[in-house]
N, C-alpha and C. Protein backbone atom coordinates (compact mmCIF):
# COMPACT_ATOMS: atom_id res chain seq x y z
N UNK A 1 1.02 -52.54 -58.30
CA UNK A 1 0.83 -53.31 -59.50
C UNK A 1 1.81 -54.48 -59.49
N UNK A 2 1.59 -55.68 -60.00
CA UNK A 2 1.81 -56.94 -59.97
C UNK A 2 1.76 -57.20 -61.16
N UNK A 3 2.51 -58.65 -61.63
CA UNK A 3 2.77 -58.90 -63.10
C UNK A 3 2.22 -60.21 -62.66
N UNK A 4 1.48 -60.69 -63.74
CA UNK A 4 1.13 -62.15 -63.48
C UNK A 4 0.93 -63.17 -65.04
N UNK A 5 1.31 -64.48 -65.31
CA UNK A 5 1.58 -65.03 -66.30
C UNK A 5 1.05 -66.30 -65.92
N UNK A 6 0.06 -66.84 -67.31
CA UNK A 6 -0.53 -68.31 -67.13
C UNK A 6 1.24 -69.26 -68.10
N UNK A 7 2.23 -68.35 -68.68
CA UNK A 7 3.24 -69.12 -69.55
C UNK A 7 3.03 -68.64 -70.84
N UNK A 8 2.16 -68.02 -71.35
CA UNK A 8 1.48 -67.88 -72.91
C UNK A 8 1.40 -65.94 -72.70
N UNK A 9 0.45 -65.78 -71.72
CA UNK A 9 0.01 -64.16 -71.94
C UNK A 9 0.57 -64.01 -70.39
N UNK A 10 0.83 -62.51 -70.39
CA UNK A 10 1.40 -61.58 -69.06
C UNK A 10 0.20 -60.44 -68.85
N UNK A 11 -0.43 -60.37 -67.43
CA UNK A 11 -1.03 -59.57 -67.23
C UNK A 11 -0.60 -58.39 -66.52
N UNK A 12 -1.31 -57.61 -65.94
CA UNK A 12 -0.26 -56.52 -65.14
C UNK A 12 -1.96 -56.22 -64.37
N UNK A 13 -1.63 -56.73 -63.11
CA UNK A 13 -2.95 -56.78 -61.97
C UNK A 13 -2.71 -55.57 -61.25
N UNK A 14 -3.59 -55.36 -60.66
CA UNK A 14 -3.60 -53.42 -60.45
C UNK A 14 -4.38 -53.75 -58.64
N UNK A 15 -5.26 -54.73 -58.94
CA UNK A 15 -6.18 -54.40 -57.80
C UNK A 15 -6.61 -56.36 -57.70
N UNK A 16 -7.13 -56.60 -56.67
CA UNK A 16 -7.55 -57.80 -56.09
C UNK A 16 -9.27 -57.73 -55.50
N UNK A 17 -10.33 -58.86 -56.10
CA UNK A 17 -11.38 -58.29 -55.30
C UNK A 17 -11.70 -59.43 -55.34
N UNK A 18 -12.33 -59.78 -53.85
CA UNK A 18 -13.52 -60.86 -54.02
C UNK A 18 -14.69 -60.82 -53.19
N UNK A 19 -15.74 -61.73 -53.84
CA UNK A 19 -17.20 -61.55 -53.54
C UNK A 19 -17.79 -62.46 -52.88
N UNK A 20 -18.41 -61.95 -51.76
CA UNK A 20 -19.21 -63.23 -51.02
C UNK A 20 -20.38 -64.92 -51.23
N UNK A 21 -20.27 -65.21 -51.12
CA UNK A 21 -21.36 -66.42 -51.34
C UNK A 21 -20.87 -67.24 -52.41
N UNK A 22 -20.46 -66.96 -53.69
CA UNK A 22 -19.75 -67.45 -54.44
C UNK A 22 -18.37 -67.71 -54.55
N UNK A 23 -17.62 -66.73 -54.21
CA UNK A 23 -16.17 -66.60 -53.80
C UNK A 23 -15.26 -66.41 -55.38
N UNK A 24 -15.74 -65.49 -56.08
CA UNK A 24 -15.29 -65.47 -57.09
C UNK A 24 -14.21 -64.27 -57.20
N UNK A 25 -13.23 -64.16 -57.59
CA UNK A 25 -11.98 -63.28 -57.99
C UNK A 25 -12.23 -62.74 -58.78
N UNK A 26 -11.87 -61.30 -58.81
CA UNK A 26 -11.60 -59.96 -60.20
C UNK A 26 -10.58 -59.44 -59.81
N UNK A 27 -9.21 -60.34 -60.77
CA UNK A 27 -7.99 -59.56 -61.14
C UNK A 27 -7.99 -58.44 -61.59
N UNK A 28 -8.31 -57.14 -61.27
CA UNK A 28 -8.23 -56.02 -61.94
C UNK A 28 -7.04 -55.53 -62.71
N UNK A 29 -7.18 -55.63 -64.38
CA UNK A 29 -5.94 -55.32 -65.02
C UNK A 29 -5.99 -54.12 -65.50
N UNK A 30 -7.31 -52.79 -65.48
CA UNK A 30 -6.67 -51.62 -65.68
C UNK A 30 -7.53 -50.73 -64.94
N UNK A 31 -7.73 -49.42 -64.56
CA UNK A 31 -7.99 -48.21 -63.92
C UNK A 31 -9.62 -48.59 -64.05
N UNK A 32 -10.34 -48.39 -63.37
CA UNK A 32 -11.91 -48.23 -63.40
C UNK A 32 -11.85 -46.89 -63.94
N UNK A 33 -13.15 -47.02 -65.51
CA UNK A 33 -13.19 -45.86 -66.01
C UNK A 33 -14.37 -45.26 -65.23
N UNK A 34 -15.16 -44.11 -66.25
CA UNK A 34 -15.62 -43.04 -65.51
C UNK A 34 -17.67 -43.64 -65.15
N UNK A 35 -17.47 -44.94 -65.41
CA UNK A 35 -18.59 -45.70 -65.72
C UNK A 35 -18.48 -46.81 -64.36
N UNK A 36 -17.14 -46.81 -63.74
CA UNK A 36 -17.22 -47.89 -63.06
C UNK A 36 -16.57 -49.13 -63.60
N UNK A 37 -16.44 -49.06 -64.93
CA UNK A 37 -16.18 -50.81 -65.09
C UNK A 37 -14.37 -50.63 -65.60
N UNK A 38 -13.98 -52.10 -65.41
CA UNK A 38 -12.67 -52.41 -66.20
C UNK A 38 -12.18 -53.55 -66.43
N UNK A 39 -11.28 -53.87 -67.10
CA UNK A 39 -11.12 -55.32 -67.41
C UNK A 39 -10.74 -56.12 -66.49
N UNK A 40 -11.10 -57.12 -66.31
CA UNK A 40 -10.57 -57.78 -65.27
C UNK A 40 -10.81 -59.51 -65.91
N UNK A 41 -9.48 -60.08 -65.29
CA UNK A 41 -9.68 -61.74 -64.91
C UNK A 41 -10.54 -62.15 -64.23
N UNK A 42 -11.26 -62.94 -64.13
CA UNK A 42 -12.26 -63.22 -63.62
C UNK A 42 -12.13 -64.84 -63.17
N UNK A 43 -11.93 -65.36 -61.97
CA UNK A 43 -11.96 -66.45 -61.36
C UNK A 43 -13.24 -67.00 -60.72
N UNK A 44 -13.62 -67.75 -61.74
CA UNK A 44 -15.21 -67.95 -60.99
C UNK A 44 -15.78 -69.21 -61.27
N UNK A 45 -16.61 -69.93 -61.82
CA UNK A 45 -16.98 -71.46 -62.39
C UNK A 45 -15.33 -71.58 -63.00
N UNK A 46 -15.43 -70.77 -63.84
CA UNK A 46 -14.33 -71.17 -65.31
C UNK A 46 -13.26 -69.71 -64.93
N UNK A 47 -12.34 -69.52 -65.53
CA UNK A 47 -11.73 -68.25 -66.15
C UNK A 47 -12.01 -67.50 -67.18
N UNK A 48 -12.53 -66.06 -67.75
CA UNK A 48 -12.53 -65.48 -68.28
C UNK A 48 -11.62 -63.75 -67.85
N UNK A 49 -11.58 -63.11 -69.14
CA UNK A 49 -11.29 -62.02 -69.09
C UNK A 49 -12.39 -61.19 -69.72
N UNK A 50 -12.65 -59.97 -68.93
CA UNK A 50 -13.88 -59.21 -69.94
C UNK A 50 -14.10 -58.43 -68.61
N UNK A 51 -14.95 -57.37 -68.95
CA UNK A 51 -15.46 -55.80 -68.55
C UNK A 51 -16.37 -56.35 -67.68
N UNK A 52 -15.59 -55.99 -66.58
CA UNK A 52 -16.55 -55.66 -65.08
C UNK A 52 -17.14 -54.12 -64.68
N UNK A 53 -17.96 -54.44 -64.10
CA UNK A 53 -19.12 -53.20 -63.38
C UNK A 53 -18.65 -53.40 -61.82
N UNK A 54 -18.04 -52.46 -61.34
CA UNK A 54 -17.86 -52.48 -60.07
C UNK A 54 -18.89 -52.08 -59.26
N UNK A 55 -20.05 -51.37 -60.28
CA UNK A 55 -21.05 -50.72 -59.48
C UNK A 55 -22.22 -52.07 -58.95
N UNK A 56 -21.89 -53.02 -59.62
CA UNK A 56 -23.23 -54.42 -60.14
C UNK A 56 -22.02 -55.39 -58.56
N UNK A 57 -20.60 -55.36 -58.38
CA UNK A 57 -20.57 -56.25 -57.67
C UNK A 57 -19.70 -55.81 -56.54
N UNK A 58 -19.93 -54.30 -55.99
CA UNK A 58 -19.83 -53.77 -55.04
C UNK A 58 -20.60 -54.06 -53.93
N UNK A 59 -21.81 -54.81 -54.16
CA UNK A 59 -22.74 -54.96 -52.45
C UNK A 59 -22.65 -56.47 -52.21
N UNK A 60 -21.43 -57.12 -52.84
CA UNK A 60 -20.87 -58.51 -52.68
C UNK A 60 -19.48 -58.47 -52.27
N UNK A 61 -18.85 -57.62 -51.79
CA UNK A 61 -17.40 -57.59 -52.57
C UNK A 61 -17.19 -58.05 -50.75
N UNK A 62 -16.28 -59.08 -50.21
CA UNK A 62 -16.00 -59.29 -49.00
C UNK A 62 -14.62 -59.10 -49.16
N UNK A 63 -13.57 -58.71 -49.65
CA UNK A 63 -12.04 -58.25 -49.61
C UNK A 63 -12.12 -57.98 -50.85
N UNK A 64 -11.12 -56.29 -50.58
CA UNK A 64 -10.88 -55.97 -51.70
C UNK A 64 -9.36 -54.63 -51.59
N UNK A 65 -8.20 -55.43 -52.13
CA UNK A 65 -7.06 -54.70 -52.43
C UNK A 65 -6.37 -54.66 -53.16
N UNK A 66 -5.01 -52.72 -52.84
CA UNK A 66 -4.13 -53.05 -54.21
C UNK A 66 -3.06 -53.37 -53.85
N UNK A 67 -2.99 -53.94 -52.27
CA UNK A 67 -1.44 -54.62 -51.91
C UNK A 67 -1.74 -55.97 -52.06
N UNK A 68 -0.96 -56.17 -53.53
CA UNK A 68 -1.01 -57.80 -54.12
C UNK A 68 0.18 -58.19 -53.74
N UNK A 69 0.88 -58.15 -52.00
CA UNK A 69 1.85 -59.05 -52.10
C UNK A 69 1.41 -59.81 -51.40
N UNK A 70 0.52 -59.84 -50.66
CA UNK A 70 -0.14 -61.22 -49.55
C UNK A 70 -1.18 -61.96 -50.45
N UNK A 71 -1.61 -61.53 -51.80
CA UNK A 71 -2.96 -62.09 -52.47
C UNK A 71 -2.00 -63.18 -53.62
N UNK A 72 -2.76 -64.37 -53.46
CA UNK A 72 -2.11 -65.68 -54.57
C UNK A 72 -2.45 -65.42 -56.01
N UNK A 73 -2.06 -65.84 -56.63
CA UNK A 73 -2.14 -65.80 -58.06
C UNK A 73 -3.32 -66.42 -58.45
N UNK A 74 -3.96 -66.24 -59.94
CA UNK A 74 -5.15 -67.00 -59.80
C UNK A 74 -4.49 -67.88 -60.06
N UNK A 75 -5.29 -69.19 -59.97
CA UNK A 75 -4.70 -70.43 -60.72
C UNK A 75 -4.79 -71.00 -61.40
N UNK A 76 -3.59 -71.60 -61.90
CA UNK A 76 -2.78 -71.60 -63.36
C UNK A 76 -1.79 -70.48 -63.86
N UNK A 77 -1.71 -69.79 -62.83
CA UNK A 77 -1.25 -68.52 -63.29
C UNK A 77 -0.36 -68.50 -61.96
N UNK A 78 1.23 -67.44 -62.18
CA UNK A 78 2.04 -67.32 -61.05
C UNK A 78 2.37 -65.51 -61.42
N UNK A 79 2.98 -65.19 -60.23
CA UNK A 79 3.37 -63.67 -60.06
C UNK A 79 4.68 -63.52 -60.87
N UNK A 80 4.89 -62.43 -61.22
CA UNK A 80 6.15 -62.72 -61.86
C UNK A 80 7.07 -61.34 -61.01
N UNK A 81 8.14 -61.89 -60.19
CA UNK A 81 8.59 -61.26 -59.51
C UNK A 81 10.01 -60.40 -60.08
């Protein structure tokens, strides 16, 4: 787990994923419940935060980890060490 801050809000990133063809990021900020989904940052056109389905973007996913010390921050946002 990793701490990460746009200056305003602090997240606490758990997991790193991204998806092919689009190349979009899911900061994972808590445990996948028993459904599959969890909140996550979402780096994609725009930024949002909101409830992902891991089950909907599992047959896209081209890297996906929870050693966030080689993975960048999204951006606008830095690690907080």
């Amino acid at each position: 787990m990793r701490k990460m801050t746009d200056g305003k809000t602090i997240l606490e990133i758990l997991e790193w994923i991204i998806v092919r063809g689009i190349f979009w990021e899911y900061y994972v900020t808590e445990k996948w419940d028993e459904s599959n989904c969890a909140y996550c940052l979402v780096d994609g056109d725009f930024q949002e935060i909101g409830v992902v389905s891991l089950d909907e973007i599992k047959p896209y996913i081209s890297a996906q980890t929870k050693n966030l010390t080689e993975v960048q921050a999204a951006p606008g946002w830095k690690w907080i060490d």
